[in-house]
N, C-alpha and C. Protein backbone atom coordinates (compact mmCIF):
# COMPACT_ATOMS: atom_id res chain seq x y z
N UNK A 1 -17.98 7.05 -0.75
CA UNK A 1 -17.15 5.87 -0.88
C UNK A 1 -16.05 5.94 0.18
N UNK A 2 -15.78 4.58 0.85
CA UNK A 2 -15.16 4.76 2.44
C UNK A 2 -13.68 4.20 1.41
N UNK A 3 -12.35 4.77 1.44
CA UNK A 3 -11.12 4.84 1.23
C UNK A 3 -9.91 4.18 1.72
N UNK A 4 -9.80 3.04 1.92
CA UNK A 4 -8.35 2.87 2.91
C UNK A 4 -7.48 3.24 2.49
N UNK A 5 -6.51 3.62 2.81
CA UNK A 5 -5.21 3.75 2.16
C UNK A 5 -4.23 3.03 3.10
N UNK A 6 -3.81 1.48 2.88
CA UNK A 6 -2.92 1.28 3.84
C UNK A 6 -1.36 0.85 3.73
N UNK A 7 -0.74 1.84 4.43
CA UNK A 7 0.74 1.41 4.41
C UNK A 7 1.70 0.46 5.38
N UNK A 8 1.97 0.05 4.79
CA UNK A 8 2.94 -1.51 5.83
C UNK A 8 4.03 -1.11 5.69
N UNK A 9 4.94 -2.00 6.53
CA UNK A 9 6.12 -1.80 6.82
C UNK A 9 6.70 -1.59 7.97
N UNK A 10 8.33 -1.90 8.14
CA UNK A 10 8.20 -1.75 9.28
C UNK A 10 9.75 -0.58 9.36
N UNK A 11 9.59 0.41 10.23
CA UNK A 11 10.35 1.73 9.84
C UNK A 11 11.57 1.48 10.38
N UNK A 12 11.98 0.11 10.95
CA UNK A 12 13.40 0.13 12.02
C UNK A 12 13.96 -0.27 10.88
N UNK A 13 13.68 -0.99 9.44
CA UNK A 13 14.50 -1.31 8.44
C UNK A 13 14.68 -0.72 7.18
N UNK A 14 15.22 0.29 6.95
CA UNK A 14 15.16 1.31 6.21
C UNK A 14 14.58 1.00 4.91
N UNK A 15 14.38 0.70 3.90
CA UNK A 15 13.35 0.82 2.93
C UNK A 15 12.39 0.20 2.68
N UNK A 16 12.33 -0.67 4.06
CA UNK A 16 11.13 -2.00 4.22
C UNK A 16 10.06 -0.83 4.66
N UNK A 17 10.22 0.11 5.09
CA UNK A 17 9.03 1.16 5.98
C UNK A 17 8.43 2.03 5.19
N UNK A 18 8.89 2.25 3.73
CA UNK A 18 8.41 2.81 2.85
C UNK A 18 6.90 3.23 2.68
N UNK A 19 6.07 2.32 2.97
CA UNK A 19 4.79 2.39 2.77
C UNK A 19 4.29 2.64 4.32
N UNK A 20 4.62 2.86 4.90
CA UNK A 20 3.98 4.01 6.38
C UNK A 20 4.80 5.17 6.12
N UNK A 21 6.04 5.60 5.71
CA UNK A 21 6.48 6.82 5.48
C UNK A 21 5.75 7.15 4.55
N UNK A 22 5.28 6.74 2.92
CA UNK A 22 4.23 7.39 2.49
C UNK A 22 2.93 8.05 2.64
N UNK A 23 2.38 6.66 4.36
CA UNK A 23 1.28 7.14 4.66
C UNK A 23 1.34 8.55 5.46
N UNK A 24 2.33 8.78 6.00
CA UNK A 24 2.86 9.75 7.17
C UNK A 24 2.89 11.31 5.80
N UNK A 25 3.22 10.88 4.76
CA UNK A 25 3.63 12.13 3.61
C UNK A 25 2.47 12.71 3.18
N UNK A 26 1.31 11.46 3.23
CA UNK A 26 -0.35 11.52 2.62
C UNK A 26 -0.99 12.47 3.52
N UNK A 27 -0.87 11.81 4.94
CA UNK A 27 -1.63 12.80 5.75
C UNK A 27 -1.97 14.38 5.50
N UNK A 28 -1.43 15.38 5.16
CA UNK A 28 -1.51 16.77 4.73
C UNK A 28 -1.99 16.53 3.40
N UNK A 29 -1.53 16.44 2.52
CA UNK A 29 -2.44 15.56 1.24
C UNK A 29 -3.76 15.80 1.25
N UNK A 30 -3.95 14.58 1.58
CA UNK A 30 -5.67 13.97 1.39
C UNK A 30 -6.54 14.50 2.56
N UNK A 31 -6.30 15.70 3.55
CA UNK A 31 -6.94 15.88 4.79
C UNK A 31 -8.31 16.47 4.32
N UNK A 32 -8.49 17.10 2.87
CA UNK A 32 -9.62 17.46 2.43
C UNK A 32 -10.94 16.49 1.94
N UNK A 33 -10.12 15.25 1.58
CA UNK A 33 -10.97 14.55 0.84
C UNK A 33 -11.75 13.89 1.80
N UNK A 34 -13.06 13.74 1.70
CA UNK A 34 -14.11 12.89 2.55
C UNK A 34 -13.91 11.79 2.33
N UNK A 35 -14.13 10.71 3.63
CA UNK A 35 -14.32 9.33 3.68
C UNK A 35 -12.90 8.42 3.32
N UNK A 36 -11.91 9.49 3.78
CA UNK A 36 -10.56 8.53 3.11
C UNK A 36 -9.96 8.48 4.40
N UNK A 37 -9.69 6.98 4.84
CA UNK A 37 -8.59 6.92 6.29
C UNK A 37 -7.53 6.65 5.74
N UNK A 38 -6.15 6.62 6.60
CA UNK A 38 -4.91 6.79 6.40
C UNK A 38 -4.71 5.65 7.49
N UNK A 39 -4.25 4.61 6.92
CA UNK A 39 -3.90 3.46 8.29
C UNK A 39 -2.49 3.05 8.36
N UNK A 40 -1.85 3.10 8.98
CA UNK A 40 0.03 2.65 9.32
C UNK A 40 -0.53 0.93 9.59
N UNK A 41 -0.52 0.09 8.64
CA UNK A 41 -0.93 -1.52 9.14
C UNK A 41 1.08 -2.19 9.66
N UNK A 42 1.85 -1.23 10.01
CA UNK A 42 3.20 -1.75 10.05
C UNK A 42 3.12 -3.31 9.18
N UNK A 43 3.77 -3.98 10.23
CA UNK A 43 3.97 -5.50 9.82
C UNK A 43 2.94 -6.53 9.86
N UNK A 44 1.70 -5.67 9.39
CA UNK A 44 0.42 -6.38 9.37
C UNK A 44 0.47 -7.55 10.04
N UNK A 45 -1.59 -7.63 10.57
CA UNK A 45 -1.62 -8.50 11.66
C UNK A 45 -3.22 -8.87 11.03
N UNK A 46 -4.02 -9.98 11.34
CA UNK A 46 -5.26 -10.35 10.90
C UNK A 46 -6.13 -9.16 11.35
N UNK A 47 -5.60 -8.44 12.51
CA UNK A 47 -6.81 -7.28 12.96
C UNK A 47 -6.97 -5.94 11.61
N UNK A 48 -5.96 -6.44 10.65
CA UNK A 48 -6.41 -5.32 9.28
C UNK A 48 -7.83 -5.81 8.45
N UNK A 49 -7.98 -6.79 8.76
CA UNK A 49 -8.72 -7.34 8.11
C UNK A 49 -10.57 -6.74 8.14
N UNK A 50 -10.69 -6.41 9.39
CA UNK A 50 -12.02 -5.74 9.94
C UNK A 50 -11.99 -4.14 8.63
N UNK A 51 -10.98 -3.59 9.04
CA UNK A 51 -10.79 -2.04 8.59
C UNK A 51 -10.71 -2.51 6.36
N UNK A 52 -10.15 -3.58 5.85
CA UNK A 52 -10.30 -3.98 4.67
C UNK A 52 -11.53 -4.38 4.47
N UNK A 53 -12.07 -4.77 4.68
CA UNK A 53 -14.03 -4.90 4.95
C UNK A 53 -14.78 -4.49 4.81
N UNK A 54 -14.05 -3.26 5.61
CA UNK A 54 -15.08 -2.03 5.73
C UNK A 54 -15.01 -1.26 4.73
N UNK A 55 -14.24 -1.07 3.97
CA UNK A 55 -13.73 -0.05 2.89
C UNK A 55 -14.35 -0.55 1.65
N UNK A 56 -14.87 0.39 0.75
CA UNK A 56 -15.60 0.17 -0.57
C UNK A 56 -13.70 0.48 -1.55
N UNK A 57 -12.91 1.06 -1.27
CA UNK A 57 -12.17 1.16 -1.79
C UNK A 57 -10.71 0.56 -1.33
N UNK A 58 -9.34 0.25 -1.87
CA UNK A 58 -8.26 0.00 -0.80
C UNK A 58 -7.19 0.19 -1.72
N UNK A 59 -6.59 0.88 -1.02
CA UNK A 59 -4.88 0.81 -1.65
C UNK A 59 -4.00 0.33 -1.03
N UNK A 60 -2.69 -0.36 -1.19
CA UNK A 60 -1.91 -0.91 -0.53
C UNK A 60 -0.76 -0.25 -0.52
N UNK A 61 0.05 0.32 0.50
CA UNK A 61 1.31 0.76 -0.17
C UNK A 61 2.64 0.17 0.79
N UNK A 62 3.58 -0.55 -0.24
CA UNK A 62 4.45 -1.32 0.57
C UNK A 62 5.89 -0.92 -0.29
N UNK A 63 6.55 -2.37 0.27
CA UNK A 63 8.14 -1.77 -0.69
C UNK A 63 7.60 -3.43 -0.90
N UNK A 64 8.31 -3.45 -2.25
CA UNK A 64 8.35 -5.10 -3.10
C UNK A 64 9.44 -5.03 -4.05
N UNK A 65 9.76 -6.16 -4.03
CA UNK A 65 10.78 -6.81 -5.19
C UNK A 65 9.80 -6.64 -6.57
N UNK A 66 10.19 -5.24 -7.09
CA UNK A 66 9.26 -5.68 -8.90
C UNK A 66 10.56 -5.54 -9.56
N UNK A 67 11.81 -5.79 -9.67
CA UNK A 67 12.80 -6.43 -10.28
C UNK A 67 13.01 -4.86 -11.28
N UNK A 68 13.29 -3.27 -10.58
CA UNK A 68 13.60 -2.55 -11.28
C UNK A 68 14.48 -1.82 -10.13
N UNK A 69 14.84 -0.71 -10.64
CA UNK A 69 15.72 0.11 -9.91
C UNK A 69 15.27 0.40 -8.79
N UNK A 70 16.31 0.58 -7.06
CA UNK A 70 15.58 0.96 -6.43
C UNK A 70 15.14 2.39 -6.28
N UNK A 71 13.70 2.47 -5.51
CA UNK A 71 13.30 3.76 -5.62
C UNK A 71 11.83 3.58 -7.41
N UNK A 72 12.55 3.26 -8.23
CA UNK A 72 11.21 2.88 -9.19
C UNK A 72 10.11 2.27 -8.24
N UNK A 73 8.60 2.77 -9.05
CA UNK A 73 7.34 2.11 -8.33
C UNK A 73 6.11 1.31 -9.66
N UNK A 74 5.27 0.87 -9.47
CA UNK A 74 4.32 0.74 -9.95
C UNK A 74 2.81 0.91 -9.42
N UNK A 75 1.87 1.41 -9.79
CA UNK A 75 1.02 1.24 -9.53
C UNK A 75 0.02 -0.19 -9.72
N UNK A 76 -0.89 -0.74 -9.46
CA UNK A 76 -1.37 -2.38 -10.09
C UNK A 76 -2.61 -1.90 -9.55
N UNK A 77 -3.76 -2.27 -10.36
CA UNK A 77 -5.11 -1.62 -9.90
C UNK A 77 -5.82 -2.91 -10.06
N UNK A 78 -6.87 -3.23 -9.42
CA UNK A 78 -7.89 -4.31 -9.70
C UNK A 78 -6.96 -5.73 -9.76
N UNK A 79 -7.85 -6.19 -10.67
CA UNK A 79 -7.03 -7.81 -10.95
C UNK A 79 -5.57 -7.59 -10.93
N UNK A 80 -5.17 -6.93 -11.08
CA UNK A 80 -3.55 -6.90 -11.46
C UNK A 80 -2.76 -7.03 -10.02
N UNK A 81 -3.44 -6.25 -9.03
CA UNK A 81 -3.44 -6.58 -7.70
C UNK A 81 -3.04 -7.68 -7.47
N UNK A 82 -4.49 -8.57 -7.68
CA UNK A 82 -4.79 -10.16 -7.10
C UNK A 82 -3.60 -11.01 -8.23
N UNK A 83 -3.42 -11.04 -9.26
CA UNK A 83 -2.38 -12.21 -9.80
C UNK A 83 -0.76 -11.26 -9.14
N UNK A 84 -0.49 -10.08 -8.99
CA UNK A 84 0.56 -9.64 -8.22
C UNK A 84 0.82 -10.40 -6.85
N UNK A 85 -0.03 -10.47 -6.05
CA UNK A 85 -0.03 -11.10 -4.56
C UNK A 85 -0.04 -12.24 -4.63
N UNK A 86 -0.81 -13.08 -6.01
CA UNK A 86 -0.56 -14.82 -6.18
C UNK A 86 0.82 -15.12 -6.90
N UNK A 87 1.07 -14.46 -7.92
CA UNK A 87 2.33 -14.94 -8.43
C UNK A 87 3.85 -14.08 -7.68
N UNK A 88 3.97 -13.39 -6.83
CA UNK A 88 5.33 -13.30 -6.01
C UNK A 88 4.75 -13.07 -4.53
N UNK A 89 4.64 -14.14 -4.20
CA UNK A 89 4.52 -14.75 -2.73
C UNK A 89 5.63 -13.97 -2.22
N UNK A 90 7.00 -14.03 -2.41
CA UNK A 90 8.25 -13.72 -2.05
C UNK A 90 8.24 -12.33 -1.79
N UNK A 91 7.70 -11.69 -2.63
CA UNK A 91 8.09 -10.11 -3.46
C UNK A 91 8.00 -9.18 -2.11
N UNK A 92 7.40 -8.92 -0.80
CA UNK A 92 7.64 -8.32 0.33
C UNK A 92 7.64 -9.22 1.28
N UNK A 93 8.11 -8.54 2.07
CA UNK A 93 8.00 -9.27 3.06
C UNK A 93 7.13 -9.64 4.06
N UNK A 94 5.60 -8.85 3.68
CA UNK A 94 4.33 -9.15 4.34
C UNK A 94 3.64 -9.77 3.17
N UNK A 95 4.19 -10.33 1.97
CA UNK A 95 3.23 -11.08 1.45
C UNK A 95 2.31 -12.31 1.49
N UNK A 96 3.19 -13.04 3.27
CA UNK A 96 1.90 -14.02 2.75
C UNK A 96 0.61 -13.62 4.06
N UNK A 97 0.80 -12.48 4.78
CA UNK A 97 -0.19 -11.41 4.90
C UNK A 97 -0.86 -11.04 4.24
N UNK A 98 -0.52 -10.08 3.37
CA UNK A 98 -1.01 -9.03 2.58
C UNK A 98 -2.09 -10.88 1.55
N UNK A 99 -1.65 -11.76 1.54
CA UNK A 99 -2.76 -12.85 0.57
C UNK A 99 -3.37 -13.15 1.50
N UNK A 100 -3.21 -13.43 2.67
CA UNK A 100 -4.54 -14.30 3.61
C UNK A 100 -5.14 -13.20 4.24
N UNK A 101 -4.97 -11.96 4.34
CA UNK A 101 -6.00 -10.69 4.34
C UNK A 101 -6.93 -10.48 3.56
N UNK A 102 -6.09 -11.06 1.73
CA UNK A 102 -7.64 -11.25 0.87
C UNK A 102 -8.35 -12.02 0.96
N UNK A 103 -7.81 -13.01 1.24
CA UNK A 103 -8.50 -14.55 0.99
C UNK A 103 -9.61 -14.24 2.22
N UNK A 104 -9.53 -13.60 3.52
CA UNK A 104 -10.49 -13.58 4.83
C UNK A 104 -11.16 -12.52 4.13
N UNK A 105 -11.13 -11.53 3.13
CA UNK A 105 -11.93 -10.45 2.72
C UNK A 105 -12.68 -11.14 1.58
N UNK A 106 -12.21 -12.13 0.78
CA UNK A 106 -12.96 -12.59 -0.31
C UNK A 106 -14.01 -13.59 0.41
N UNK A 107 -13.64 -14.46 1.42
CA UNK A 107 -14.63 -15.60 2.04
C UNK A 107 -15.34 -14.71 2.66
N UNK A 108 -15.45 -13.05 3.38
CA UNK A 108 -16.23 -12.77 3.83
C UNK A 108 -17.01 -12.06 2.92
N UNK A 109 -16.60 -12.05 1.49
CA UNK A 109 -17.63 -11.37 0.55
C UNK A 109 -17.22 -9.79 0.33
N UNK A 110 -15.98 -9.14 0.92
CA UNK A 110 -16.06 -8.01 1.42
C UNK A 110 -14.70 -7.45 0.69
N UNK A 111 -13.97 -8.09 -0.20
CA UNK A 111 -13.16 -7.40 -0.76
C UNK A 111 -12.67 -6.41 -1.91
N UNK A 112 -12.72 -5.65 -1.53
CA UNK A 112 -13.08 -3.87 -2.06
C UNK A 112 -13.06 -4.29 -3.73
N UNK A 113 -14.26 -3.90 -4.95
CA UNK A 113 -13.87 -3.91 -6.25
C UNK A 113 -12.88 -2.92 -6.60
N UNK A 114 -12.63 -1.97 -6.02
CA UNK A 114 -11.99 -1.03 -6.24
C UNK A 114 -10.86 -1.06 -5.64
N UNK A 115 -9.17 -1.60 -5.88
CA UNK A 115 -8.48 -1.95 -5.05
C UNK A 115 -7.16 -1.30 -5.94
N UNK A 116 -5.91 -1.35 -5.22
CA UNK A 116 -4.62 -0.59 -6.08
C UNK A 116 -3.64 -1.22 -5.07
N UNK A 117 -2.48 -0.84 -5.39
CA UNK A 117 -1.40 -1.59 -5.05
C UNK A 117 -0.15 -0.63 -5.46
N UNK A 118 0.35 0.20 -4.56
CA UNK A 118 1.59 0.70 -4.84
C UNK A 118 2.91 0.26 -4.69
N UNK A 119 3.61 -0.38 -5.68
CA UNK A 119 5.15 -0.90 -4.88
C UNK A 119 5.86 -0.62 -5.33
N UNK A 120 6.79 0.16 -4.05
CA UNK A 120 8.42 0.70 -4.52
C UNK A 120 9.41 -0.63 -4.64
N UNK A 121 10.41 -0.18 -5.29
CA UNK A 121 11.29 -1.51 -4.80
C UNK A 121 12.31 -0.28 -4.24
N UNK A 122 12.69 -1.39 -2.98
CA UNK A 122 13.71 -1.29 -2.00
C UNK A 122 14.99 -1.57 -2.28
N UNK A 123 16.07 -0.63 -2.05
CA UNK A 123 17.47 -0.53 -2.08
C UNK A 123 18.11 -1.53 -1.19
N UNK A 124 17.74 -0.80 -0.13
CA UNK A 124 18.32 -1.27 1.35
C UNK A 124 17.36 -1.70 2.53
N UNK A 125 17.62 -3.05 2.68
CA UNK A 125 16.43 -3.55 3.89
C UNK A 125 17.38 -4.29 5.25
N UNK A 126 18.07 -3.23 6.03
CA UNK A 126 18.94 -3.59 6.95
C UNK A 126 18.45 -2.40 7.96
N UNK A 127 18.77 -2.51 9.02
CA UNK A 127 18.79 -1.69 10.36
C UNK A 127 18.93 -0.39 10.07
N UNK A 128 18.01 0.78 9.54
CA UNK A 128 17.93 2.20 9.95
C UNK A 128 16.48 2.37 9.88
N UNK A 129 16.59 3.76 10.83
CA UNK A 129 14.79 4.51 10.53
C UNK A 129 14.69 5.32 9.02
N UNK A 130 15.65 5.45 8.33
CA UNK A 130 15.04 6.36 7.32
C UNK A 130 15.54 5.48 6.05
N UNK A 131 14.47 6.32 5.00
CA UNK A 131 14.90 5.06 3.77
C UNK A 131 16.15 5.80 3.11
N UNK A 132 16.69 4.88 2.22
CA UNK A 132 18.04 5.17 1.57
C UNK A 132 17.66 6.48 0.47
N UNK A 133 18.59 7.20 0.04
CA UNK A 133 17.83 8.54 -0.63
C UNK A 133 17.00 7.75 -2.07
N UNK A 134 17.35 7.28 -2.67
CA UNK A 134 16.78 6.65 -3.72
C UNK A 134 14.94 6.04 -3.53
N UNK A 135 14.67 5.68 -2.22
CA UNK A 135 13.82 5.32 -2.20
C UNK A 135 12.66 6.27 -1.22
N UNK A 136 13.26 7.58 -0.89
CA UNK A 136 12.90 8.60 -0.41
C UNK A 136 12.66 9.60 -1.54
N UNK A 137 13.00 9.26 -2.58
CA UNK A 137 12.90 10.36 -3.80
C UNK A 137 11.38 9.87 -4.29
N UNK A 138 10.93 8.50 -4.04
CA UNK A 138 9.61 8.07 -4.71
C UNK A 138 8.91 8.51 -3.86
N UNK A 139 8.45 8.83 -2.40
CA UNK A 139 7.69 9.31 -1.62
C UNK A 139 6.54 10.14 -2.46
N UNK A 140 7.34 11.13 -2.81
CA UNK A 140 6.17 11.95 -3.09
C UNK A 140 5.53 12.16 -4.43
N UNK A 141 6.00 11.66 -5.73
CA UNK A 141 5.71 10.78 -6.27
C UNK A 141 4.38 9.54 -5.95
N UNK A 142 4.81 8.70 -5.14
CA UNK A 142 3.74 7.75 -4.90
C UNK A 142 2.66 8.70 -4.29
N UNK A 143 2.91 9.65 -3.64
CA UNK A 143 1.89 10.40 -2.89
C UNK A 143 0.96 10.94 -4.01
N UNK A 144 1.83 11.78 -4.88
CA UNK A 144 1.02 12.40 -6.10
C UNK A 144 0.06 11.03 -6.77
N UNK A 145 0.71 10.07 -6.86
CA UNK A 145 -0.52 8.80 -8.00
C UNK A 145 -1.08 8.87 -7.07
N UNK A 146 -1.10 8.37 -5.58
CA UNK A 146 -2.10 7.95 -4.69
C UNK A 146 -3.60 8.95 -4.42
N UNK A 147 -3.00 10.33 -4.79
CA UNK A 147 -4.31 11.30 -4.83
C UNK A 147 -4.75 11.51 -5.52
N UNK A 148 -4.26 11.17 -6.99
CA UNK A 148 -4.88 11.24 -7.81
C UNK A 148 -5.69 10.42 -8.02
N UNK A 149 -5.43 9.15 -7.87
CA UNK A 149 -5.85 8.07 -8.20
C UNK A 149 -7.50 7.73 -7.41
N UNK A 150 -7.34 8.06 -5.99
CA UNK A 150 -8.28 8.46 -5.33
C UNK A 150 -9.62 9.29 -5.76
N UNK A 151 -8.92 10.81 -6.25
CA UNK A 151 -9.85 11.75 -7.20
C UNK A 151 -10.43 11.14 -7.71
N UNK A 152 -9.85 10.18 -8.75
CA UNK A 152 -10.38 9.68 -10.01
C UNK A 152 -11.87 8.66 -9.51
N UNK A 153 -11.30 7.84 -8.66
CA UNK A 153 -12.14 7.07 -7.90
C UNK A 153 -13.31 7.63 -7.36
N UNK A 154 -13.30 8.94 -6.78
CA UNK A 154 -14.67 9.50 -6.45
C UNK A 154 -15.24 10.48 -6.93
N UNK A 155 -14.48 10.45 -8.06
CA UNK A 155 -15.30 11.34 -9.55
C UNK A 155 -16.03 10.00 -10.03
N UNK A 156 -16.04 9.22 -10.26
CA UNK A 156 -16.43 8.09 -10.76
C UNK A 156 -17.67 7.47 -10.23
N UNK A 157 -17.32 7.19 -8.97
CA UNK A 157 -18.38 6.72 -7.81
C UNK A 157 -19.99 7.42 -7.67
C-alpha cells in the first residue's frame, strides 16, 4: 500500500508551517516502513494532485482553526476528512486547495479510501521560521498518531 503523508504550510509564518515541520520530524520515524513517501506540499499547488492519485493511502498534515487551544490537534479519518474540508472552507489557509485537490482526485476516480487529516490549531500566524512553543510541543505527538496510524493501516491492508 503506496502512503502519502503530506505536509503544507508555509515555514516563513510561524505556526502556519506546522505540517512540513512535522513532515521534517517524520522523516527518521517512518524510514523503515515500506511504500510510505514524506512530501513538504508547502502552500500547495495543483501539481499535488498527480502524487494524491497515486497513493492508495493519504494523510494531510496542516495547522487549522478547530476552535481549541493552541498547540491541541485532532486526528479526522475517512468521511470525517471530506465534511471537515466542506464545512470550514476558512479553517487553513490552504483550504480552498486542500478541496479542489479532492474534487480533481474524486473526478479522476483516484481519491485514496483510506485518507486522515491531522490539524493542529495555530497560536501564532505572523512572520517567523519556527513555531510558537505551544505548537512545537504537538510535533511529536502528531508524529507518534501519524505512525501509528500508518501501522495500523498496513496491518490491515
Amino acid at each position: 500500500m503506496k502512503t502519502l503523508v503530506l505536509g503544507i504550510g508555509n515555514t516563513l509564518l510561524t505556526d502556519e508551517g506546522v505540517g512540513v515541520h512535522v513532515i521534517e520530524a517524520l522523516a527518521p520515524r517512518l524510514a523503515h516502513l515500506p511504500d510510505v513517501t514524506l512530501l513538504d506540499g508547502g502552500t500547495l499547488s495543483f501539481a499535488l494532485a498527480g502524487p494524491i492519485e497515486e497513493a492508495d493511502a493519504l494523510i494531510v498534515v496542516d495547522a487549522a482553526n478547530i476552535g481549541t487551544r493552541p498547540g491541541e490537534w485532532i486526528l479526522l479519518t475517512g468521511d470525517e476528512v471530506d465534511a471537515f474540508l466542506m464545512s470550514n472552507r476558512r479553517a487553513t489557509v490552504h483550504e480552498v486547495g486542500l478541496t479542489d485537490l479532492r474534487v480533481i482526485a474524486i473526478l479522476a476516480g483516484q481519491w485514496p479510501e483510506k485518507r486522515a487529516m491531522l490539524a493542529i490549531q495555530p497560536d501564532v500566524i505572523d512572520w517567523g521560521e519556527y513555531p510558537t512553543p505551544a505548537v512545537a510541543a504537538a510535533i511529536l505527538p502528531a508524529c507518534a498518531a501519524i505512525h501509528e496510524l500508518i501501522e495500523e493501516w498496513q496491518h490491515v491492508a
